[in-house]
N, C-alpha and C. Protein backbone atom coordinates (compact mmCIF):
# COMPACT_ATOMS: atom_id res chain seq x y z
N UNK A 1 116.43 254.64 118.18
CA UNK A 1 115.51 253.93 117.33
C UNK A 1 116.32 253.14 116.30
N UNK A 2 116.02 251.89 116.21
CA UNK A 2 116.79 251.12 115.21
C UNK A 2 116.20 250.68 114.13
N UNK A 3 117.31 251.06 113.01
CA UNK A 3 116.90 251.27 111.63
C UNK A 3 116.76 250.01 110.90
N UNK A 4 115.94 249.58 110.10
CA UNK A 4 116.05 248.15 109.21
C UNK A 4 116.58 248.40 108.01
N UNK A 5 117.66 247.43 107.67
CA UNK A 5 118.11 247.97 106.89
C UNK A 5 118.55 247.03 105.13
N UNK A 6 116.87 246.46 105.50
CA UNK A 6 116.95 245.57 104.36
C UNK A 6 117.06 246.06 102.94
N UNK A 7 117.19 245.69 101.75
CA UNK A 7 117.34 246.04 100.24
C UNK A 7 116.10 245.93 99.69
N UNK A 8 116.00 246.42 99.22
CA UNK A 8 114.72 246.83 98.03
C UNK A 8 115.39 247.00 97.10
N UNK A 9 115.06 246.33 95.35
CA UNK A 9 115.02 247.14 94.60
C UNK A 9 113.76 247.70 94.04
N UNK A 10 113.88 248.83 93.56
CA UNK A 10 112.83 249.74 93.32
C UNK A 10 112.69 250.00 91.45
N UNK A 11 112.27 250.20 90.87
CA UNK A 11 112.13 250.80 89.10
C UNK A 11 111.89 251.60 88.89
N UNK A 12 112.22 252.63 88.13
CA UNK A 12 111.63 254.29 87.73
C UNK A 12 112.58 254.08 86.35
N UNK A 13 111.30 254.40 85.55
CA UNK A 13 111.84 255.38 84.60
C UNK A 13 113.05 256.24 84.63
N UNK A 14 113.63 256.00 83.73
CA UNK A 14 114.95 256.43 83.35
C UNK A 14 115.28 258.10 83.61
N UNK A 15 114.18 258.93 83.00
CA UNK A 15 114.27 260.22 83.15
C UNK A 15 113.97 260.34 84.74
N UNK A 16 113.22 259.69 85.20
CA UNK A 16 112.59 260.27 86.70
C UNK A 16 113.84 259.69 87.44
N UNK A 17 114.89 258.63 87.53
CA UNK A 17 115.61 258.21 87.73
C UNK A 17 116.95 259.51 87.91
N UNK A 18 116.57 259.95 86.53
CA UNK A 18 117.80 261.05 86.11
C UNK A 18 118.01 262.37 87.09
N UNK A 19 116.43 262.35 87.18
CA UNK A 19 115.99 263.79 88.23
C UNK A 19 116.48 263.63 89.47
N UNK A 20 115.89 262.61 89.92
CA UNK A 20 116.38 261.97 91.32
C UNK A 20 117.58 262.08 91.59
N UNK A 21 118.53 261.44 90.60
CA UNK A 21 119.51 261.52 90.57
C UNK A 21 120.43 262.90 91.09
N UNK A 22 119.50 263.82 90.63
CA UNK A 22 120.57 265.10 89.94
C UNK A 22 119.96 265.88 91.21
N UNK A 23 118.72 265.99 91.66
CA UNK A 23 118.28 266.46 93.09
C UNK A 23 119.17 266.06 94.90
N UNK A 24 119.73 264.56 94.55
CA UNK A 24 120.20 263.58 95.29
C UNK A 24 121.77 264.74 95.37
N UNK A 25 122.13 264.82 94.22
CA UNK A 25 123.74 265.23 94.22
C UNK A 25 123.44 266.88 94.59
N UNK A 26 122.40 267.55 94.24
CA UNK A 26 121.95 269.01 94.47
C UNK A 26 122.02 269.49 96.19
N UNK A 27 121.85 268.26 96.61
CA UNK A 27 121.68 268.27 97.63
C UNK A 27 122.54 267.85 99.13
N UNK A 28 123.51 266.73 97.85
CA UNK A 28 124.53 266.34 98.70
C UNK A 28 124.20 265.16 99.73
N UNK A 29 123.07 264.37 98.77
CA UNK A 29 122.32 263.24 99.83
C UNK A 29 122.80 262.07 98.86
N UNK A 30 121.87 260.70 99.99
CA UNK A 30 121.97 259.63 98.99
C UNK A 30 120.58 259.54 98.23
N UNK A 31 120.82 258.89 96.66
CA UNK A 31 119.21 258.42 96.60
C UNK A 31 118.62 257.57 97.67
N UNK A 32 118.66 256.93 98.35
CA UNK A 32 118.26 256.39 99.21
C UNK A 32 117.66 257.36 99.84
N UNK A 33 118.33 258.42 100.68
CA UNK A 33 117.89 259.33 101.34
C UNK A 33 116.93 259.97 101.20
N UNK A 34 116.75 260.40 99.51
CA UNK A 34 115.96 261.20 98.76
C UNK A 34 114.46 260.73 99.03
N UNK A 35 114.38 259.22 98.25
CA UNK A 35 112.99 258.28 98.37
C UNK A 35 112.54 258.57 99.81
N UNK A 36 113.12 258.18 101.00
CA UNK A 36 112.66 258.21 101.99
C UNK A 36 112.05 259.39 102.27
N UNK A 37 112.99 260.72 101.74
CA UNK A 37 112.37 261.70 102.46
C UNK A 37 110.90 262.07 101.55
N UNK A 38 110.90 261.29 100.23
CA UNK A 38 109.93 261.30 99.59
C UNK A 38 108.68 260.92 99.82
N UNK A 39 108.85 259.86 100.51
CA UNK A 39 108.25 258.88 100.58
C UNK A 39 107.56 259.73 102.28
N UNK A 40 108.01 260.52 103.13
CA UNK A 40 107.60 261.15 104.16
C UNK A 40 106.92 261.74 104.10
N UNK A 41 106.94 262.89 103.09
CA UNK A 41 106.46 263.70 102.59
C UNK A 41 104.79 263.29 101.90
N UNK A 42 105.00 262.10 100.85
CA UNK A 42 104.05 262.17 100.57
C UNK A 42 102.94 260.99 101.08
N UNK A 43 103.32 260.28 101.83
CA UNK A 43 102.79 259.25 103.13
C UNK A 43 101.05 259.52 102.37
N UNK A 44 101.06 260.79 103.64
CA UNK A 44 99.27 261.10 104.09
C UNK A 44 98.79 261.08 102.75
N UNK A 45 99.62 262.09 101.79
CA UNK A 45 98.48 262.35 100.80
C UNK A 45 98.07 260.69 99.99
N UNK A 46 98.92 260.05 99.62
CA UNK A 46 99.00 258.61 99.38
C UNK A 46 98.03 257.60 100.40
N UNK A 47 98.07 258.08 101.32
CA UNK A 47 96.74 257.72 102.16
C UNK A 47 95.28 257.58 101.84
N UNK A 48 95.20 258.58 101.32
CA UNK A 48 94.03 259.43 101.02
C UNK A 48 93.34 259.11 99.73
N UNK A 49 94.48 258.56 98.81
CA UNK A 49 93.78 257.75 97.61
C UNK A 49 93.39 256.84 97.66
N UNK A 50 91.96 256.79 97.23
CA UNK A 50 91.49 255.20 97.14
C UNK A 50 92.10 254.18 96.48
N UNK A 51 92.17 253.09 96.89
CA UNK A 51 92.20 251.69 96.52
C UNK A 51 91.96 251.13 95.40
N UNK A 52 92.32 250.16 94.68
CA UNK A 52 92.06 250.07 93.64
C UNK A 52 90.63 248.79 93.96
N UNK A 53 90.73 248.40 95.12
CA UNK A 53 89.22 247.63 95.71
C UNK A 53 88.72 247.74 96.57
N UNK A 54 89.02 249.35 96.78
CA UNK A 54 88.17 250.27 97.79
C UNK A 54 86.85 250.74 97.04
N UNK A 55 85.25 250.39 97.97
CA UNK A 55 84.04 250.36 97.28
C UNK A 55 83.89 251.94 96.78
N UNK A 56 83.47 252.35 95.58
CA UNK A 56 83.42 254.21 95.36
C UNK A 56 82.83 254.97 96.01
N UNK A 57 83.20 255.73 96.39
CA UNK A 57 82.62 256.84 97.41
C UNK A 57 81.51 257.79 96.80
N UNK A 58 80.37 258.20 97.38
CA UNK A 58 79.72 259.03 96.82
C UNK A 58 79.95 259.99 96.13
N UNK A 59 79.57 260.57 94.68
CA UNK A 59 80.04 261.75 94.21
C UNK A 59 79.49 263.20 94.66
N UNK A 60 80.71 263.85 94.89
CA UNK A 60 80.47 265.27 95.47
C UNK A 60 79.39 265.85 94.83
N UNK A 61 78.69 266.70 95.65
CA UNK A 61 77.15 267.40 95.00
C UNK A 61 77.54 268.43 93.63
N UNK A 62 78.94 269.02 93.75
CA UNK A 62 79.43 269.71 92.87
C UNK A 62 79.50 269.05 91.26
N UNK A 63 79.87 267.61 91.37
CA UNK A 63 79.81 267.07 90.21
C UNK A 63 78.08 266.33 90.25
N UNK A 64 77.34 266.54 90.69
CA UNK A 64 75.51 266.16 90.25
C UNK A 64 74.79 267.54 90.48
N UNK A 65 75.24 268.42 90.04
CA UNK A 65 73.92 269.61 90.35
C UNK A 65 73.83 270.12 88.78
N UNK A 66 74.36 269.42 87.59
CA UNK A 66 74.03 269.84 86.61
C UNK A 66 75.02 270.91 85.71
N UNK A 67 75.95 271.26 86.90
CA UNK A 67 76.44 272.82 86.51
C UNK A 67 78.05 272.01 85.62
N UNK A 68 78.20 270.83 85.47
CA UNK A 68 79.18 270.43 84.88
C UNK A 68 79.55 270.26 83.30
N UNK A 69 78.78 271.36 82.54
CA UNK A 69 78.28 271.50 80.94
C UNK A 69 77.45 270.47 80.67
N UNK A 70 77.20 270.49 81.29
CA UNK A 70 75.37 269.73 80.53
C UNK A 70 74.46 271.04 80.61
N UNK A 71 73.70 270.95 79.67
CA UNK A 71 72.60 272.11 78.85
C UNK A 71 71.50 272.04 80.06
N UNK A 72 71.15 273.34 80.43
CA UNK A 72 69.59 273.33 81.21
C UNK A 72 68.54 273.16 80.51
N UNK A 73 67.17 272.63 80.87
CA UNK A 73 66.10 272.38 79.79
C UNK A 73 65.08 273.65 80.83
């Protein structure tokens, strides 16, 4: 399977940068390596969030049955 192996640059915060960093060497990888495997990992769940002009989805019955501190009459 052949790899593409174009450049990105990417931005993070300095501290999250730092972590990465220090996980990357913990590990004996590249950052590069790290993102990707990050980025594997969290794919589906990233899937799964809506859109920022995705239409809203119905709200769960759990949040309309009242039981969310609002007072019973």
């Amino acid at each position: 399977m052949p790899t593409d192996k174009r450049k990105q640059s990417l931005y993070f915060p300095e501290d999250m940068l730092q972590e990465m960093g220090d996980e990357a060497k913990r590990q004996d990888r590249s950052l590069s390596w790290l993102v990707q495997q990050a980025w594997r990992i969290a794919r589906e769940k990233l899937s799964r969030t809506p859109g920022i002009n995705d239409p809203p989805s119905a709200p769960s019955p759990a949040a309309t049955d009242g039981s969310q501190g609002t007072p019973s009459t």
